[in-house]
PDB file of N, CA and C in Angstrom:
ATOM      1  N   UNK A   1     -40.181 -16.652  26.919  1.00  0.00           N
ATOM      2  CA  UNK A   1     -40.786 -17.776  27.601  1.00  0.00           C
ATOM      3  C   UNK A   1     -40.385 -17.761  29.067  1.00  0.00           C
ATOM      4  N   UNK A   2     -41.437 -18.182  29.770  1.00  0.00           N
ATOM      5  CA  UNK A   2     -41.311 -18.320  31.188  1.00  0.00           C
ATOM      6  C   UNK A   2     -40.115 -19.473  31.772  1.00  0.00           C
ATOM      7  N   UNK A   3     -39.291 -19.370  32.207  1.00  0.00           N
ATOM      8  CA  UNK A   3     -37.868 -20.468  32.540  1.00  0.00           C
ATOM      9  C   UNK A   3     -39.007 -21.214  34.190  1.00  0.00           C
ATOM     10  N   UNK A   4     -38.730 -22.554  33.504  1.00  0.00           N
ATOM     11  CA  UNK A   4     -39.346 -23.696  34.722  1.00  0.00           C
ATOM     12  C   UNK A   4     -38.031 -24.281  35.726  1.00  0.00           C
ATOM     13  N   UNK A   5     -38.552 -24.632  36.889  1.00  0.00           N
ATOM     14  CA  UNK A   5     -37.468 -25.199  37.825  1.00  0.00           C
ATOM     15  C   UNK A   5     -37.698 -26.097  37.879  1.00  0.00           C
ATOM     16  N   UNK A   6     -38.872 -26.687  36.801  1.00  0.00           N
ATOM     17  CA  UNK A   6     -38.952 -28.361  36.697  1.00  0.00           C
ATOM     18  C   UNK A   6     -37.888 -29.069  36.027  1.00  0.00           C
ATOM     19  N   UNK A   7     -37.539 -30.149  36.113  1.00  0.00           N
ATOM     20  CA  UNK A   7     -36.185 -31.035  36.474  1.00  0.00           C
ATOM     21  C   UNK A   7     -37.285 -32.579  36.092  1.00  0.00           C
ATOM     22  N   UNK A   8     -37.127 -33.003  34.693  1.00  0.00           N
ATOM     23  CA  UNK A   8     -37.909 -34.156  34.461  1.00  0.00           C
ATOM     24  C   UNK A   8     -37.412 -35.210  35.402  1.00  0.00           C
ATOM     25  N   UNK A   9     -38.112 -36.130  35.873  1.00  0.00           N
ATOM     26  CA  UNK A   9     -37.555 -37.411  36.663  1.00  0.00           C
ATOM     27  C   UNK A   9     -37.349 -36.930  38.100  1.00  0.00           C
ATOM     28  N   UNK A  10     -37.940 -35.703  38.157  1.00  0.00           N
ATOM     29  CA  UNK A  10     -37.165 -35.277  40.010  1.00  0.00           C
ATOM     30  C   UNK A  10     -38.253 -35.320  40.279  1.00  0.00           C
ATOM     31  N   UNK A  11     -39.148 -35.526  40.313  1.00  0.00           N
ATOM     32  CA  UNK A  11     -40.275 -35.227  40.819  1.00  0.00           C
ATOM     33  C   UNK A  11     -40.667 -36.369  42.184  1.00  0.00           C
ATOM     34  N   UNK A  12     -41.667 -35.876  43.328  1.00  0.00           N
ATOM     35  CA  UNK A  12     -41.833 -36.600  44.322  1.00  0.00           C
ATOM     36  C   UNK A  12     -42.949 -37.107  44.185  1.00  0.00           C
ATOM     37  N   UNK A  13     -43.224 -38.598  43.947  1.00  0.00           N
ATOM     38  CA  UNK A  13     -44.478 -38.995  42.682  1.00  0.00           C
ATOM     39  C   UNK A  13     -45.172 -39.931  44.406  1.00  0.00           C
ATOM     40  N   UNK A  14     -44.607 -39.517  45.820  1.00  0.00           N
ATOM     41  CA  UNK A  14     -45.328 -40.561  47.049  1.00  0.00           C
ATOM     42  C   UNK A  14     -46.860 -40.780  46.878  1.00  0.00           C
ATOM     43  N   UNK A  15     -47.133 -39.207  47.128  1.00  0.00           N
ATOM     44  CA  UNK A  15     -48.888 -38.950  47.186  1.00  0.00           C
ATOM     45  C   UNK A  15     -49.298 -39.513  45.947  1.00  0.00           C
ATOM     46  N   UNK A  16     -49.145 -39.478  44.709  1.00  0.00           N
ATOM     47  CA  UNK A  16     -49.701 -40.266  43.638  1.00  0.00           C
ATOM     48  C   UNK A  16     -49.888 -41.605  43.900  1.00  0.00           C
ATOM     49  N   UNK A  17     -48.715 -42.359  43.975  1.00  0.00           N
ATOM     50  CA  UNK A  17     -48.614 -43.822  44.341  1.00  0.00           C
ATOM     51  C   UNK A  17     -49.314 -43.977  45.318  1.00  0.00           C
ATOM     52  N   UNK A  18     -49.722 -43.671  46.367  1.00  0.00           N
ATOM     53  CA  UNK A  18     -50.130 -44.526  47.815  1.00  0.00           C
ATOM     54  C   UNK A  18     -51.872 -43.881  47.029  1.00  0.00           C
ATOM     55  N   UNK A  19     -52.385 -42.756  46.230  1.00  0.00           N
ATOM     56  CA  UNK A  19     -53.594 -42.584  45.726  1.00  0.00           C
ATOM     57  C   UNK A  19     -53.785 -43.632  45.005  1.00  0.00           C
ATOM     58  N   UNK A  20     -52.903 -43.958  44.119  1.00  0.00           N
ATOM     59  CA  UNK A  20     -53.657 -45.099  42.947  1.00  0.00           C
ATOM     60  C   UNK A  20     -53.962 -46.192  43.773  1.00  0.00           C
ATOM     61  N   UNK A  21     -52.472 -46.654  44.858  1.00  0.00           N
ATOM     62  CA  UNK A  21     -53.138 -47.993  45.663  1.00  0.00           C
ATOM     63  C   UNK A  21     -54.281 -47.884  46.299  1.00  0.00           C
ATOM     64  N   UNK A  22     -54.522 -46.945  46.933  1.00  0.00           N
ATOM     65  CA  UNK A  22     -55.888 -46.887  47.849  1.00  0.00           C
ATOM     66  C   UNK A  22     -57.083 -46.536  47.018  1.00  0.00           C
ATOM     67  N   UNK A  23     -56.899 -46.491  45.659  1.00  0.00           N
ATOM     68  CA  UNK A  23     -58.163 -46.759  44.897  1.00  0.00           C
ATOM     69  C   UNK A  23     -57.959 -47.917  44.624  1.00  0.00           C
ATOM     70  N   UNK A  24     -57.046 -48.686  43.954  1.00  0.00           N
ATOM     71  CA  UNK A  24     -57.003 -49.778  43.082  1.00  0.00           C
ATOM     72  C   UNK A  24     -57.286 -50.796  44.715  1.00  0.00           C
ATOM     73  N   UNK A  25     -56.855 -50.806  46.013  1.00  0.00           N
ATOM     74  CA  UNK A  25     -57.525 -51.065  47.083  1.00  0.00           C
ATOM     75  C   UNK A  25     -59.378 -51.196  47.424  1.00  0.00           C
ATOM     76  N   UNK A  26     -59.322 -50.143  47.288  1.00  0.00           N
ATOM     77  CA  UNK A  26     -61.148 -49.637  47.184  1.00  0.00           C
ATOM     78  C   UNK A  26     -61.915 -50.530  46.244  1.00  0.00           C
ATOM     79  N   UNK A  27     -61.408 -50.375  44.997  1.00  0.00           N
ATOM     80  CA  UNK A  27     -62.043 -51.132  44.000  1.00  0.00           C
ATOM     81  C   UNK A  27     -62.237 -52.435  43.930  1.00  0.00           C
ATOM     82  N   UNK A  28     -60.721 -52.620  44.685  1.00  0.00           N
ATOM     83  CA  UNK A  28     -60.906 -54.552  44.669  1.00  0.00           C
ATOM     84  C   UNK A  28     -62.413 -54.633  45.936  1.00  0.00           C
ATOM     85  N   UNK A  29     -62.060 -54.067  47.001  1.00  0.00           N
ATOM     86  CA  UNK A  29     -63.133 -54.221  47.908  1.00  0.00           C
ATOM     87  C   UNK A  29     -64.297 -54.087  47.275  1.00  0.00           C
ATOM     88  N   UNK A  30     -64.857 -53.215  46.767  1.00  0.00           N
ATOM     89  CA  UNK A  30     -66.343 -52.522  46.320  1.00  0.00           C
ATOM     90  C   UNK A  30     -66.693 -53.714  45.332  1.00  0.00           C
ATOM     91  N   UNK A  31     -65.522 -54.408  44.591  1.00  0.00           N
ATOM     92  CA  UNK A  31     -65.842 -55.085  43.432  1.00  0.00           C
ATOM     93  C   UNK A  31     -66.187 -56.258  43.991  1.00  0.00           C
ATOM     94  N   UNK A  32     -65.616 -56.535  44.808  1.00  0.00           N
ATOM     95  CA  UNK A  32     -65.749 -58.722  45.700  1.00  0.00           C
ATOM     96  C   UNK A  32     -67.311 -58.510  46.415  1.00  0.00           C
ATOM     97  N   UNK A  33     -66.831 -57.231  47.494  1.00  0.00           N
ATOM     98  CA  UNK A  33     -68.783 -57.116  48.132  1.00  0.00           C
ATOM     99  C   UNK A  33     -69.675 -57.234  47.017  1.00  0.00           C
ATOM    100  N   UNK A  34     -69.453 -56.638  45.872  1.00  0.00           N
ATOM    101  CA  UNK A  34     -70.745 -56.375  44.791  1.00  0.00           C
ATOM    102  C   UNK A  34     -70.792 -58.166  44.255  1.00  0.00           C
ATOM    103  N   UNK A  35     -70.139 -58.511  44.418  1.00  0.00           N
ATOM    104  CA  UNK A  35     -70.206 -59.852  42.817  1.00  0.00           C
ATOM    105  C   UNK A  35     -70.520 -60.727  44.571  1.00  0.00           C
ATOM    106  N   UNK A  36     -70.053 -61.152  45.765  1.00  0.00           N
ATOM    107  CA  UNK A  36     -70.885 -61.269  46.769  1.00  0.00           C
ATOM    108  C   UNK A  36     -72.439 -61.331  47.222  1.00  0.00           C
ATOM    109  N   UNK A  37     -72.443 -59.798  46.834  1.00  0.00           N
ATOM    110  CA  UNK A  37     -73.967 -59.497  47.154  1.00  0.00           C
ATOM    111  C   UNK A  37     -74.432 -59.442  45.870  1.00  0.00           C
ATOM    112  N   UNK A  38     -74.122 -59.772  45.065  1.00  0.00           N
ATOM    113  CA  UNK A  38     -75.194 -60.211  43.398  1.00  0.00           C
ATOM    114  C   UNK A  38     -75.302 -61.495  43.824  1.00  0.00           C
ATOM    115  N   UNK A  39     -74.235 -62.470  43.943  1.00  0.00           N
ATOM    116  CA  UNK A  39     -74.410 -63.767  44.328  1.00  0.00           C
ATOM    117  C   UNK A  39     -75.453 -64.675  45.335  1.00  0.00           C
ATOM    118  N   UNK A  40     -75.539 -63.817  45.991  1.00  0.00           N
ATOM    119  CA  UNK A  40     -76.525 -64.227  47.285  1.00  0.00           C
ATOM    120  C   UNK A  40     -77.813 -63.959  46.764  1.00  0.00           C
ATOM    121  N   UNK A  41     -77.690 -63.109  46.295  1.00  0.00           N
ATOM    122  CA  UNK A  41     -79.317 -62.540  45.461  1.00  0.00           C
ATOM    123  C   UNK A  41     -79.881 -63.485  44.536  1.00  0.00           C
ATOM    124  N   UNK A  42     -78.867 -63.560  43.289  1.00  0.00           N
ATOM    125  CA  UNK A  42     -78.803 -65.150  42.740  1.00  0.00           C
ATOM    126  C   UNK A  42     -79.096 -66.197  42.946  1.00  0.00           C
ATOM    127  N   UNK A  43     -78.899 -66.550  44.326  1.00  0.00           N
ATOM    128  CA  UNK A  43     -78.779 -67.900  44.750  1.00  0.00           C
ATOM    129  C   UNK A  43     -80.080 -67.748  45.918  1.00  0.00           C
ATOM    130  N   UNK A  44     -80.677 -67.122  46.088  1.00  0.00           N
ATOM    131  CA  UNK A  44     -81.767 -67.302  47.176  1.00  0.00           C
ATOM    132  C   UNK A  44     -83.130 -66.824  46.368  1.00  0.00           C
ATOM    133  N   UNK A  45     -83.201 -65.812  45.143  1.00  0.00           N
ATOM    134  CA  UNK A  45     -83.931 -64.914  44.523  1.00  0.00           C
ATOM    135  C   UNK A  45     -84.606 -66.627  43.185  1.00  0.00           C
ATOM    136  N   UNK A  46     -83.155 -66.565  42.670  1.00  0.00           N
ATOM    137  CA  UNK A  46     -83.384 -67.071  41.000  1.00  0.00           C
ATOM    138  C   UNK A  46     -83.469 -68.607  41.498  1.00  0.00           C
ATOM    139  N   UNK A  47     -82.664 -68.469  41.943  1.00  0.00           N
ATOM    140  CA  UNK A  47     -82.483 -70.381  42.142  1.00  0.00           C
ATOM    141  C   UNK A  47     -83.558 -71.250  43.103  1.00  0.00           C
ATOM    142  N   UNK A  48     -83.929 -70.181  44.138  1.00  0.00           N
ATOM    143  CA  UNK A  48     -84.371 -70.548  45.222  1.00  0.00           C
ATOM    144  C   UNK A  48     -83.805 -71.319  46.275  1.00  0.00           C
ATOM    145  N   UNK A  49     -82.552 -71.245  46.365  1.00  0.00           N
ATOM    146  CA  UNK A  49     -82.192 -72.051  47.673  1.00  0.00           C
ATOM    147  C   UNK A  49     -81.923 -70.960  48.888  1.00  0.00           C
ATOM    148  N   UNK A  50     -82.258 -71.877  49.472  1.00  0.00           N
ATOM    149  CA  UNK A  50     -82.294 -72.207  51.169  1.00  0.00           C
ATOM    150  C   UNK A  50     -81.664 -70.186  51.061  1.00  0.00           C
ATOM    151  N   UNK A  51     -81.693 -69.477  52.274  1.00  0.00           N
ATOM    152  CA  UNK A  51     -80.937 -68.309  52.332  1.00  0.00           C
ATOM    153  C   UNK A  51     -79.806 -68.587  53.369  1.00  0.00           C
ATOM    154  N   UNK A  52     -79.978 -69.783  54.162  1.00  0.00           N
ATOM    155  CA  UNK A  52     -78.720 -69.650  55.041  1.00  0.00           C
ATOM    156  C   UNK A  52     -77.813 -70.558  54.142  1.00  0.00           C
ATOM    157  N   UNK A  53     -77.877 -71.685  53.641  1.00  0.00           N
ATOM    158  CA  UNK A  53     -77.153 -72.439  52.515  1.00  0.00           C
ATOM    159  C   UNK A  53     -76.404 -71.646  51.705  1.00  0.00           C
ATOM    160  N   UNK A  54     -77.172 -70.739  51.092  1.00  0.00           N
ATOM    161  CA  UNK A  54     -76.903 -69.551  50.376  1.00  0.00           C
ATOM    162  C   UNK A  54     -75.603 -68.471  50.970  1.00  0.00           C
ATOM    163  N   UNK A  55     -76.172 -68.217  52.145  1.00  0.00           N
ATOM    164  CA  UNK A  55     -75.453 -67.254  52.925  1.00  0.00           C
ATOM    165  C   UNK A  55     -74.103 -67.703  53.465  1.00  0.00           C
ATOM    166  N   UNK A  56     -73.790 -69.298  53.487  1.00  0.00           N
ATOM    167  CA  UNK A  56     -72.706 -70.188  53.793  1.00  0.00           C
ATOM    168  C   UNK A  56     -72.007 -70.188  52.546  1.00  0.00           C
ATOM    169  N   UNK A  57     -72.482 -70.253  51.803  1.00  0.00           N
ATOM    170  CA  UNK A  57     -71.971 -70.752  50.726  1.00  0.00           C
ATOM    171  C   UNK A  57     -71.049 -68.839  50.216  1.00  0.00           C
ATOM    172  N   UNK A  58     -71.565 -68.582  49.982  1.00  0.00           N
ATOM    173  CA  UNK A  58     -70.878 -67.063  49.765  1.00  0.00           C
ATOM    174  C   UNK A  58     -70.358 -66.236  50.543  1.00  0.00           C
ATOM    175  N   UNK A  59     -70.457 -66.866  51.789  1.00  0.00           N
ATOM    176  CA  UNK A  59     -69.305 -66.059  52.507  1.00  0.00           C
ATOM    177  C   UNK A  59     -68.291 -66.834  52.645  1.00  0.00           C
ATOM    178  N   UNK A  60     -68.069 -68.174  52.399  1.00  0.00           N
ATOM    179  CA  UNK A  60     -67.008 -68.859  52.603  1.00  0.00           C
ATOM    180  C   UNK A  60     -66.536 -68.329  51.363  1.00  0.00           C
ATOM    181  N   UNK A  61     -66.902 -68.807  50.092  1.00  0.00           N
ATOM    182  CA  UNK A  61     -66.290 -68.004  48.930  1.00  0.00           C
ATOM    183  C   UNK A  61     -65.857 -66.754  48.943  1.00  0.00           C
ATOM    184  N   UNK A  62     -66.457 -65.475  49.597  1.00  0.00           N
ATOM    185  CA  UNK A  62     -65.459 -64.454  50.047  1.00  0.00           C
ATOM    186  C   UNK A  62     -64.321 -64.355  50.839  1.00  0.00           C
ATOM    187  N   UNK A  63     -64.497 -65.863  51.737  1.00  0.00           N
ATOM    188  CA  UNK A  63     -63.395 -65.381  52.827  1.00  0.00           C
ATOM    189  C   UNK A  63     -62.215 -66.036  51.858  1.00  0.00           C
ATOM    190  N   UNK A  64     -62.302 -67.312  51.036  1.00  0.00           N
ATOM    191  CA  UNK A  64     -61.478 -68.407  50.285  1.00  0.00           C
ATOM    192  C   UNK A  64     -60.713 -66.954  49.508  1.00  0.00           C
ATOM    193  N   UNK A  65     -61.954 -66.454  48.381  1.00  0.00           N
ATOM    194  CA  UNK A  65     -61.048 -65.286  47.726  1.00  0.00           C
ATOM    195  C   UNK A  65     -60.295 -64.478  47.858  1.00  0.00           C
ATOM    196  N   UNK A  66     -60.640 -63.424  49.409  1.00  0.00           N
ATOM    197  CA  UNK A  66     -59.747 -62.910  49.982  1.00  0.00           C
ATOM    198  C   UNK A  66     -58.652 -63.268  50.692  1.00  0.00           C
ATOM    199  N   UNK A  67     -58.671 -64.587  51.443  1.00  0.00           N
ATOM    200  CA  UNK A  67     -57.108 -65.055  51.371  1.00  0.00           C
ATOM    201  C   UNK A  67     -56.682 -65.622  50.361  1.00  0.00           C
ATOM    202  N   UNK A  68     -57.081 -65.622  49.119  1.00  0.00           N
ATOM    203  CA  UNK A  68     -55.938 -66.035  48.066  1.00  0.00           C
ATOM    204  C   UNK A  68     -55.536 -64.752  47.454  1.00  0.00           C
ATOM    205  N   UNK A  69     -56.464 -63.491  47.689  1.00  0.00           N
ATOM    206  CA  UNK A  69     -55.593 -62.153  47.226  1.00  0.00           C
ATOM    207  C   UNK A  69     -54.836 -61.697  47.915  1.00  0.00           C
ATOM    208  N   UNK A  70     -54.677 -62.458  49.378  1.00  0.00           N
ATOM    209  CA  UNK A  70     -53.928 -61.790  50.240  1.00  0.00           C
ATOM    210  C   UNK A  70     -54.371 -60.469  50.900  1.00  0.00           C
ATOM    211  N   UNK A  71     -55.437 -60.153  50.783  1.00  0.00           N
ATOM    212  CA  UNK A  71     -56.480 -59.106  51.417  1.00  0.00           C
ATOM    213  C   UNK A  71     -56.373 -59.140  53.053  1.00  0.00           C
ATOM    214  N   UNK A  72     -55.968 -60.010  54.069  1.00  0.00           N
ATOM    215  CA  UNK A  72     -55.707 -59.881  55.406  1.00  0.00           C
ATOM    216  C   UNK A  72     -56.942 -59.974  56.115  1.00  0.00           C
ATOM    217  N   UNK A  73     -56.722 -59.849  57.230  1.00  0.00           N
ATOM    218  CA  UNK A  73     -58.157 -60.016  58.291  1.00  0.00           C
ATOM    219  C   UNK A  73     -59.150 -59.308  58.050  1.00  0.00           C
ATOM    220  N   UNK A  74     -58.577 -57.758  58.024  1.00  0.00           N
ATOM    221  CA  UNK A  74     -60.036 -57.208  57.816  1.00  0.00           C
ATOM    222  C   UNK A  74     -61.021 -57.407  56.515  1.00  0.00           C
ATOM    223  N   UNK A  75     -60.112 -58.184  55.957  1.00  0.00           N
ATOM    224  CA  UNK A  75     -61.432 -58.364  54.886  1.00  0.00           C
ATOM    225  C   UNK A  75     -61.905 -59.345  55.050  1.00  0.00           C
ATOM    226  N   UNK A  76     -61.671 -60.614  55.821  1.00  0.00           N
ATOM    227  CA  UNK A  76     -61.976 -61.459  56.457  1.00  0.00           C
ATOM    228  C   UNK A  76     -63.427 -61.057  57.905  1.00  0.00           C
ATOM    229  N   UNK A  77     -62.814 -59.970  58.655  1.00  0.00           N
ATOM    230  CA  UNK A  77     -63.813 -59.904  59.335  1.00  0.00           C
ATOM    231  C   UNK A  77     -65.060 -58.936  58.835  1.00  0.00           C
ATOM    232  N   UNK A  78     -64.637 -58.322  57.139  1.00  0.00           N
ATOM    233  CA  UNK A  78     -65.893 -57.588  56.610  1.00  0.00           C
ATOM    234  C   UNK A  78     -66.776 -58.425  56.497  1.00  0.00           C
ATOM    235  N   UNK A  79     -66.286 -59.766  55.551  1.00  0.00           N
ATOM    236  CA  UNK A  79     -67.171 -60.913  55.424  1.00  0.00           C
ATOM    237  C   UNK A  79     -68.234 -61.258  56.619  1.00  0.00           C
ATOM    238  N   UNK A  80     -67.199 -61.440  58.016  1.00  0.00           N
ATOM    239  CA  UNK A  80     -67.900 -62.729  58.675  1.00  0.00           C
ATOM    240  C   UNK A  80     -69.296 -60.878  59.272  1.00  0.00           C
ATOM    241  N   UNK A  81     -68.635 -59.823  59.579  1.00  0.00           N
ATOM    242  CA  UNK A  81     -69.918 -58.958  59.432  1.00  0.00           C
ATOM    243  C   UNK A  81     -71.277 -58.905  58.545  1.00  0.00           C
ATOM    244  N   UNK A  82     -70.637 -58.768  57.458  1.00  0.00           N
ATOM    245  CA  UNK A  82     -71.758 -58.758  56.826  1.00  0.00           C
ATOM    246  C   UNK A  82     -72.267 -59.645  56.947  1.00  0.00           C
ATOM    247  N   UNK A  83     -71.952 -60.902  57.312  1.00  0.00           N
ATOM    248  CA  UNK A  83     -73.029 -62.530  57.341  1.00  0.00           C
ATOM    249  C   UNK A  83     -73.933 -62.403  57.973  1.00  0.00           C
ATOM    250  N   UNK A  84     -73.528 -61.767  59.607  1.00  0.00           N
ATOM    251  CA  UNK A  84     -73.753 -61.558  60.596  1.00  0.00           C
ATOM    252  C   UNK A  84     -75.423 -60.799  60.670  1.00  0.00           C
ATOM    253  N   UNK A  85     -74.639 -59.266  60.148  1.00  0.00           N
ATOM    254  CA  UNK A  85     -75.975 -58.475  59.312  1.00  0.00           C
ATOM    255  C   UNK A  85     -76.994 -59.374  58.916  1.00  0.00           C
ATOM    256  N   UNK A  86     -76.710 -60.194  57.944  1.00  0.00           N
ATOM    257  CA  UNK A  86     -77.386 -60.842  57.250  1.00  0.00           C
ATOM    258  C   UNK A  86     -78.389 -61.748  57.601  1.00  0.00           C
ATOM    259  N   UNK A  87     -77.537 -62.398  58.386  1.00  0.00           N
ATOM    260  CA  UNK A  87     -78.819 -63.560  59.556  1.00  0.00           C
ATOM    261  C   UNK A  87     -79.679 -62.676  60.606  1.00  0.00           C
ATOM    262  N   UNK A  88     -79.089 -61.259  61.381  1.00  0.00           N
ATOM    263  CA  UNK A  88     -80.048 -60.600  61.799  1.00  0.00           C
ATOM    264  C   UNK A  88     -81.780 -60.084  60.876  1.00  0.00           C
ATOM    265  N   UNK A  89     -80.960 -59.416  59.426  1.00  0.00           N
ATOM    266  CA  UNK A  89     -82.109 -59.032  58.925  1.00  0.00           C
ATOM    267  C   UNK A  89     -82.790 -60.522  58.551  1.00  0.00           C
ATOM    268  N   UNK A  90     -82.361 -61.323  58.331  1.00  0.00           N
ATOM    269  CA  UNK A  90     -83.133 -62.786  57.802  1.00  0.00           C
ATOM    270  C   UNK A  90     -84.214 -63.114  59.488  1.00  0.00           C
ATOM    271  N   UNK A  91     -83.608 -62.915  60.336  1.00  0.00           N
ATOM    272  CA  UNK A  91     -84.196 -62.937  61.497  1.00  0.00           C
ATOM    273  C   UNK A  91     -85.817 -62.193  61.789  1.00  0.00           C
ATOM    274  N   UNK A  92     -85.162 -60.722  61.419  1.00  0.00           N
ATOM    275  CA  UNK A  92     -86.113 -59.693  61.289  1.00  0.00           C
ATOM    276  C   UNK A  92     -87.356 -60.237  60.153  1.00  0.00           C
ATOM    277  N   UNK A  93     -86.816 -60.628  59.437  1.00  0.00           N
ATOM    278  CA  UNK A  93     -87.935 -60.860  58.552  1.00  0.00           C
ATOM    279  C   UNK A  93     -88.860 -62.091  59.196  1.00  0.00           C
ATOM    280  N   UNK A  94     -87.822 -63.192  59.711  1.00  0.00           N
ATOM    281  CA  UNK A  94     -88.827 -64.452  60.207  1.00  0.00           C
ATOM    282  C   UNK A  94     -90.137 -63.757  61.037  1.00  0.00           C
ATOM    283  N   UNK A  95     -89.378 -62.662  62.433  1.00  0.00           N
ATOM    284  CA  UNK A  95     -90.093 -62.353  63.487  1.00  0.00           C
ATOM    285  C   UNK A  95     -91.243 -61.701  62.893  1.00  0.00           C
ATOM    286  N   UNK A  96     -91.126 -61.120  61.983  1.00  0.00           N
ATOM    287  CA  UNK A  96     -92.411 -60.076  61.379  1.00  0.00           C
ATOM    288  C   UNK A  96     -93.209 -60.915  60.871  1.00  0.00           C
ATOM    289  N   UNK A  97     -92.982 -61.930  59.687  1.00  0.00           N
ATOM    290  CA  UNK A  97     -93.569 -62.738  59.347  1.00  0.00           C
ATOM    291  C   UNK A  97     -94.846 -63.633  59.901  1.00  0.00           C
ATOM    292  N   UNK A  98     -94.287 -63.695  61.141  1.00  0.00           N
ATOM    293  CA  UNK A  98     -95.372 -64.421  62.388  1.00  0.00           C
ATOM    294  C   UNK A  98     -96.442 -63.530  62.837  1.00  0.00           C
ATOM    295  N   UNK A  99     -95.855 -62.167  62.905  1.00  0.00           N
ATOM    296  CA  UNK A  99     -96.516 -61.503  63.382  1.00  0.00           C
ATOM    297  C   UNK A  99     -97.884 -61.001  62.537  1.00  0.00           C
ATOM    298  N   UNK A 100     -97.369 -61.079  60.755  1.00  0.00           N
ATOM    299  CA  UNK A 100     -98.408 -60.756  60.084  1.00  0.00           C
ATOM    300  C   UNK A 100     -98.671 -62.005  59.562  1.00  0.00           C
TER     301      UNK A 100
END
């Protein structure tokens, strides 16, 4: 048999750990935008309300959630972006609208 210089428990496990956080990171993100942007869809699509009501209403709930996970600014300023986005394309749509 081949003799190993592996040494159970010695091992340098950094790069693993800081991988799982920056997925288990990723995921929380990918997961709040998605249930976010289902929500808005929900609420302007099924329900029919208002899209800026709508659009208030769920980004405050993202920003509330992410400071209670302790998520920090930038997930704070992903939110107030994407809103942002959001009232532009809502914009885009008014301006076209007139036009046709």
């Amino acid at each position: 048999m081949a003799s190993s210089e592996y040494t159970r428990g010695e091992m340098d496990i950094n790069a693993q750990s800081s991988m799982y956080s920056g997925f288990m990171k990723a995921s929380t993100w990918g997961g709040l935008i998605l249930l976010l942007s289902v929500g808005y869809m929900v609420f302007t699509l099924s329900i029919g309300m208002n899209w800026l009501v709508s659009l208030v209403l769920c980004a405050g709930a993202g920003i509330a959630i992410g400071v209670g996970m302790g998520m920090g600014g930038a997930w704070i300023a992903t939110v107030v972006a994407l809103a942002g986005a959001a009232i532009f394309i809502q914009i885009l749509i008014a301006l076209f609208t007139m036009v046709l």
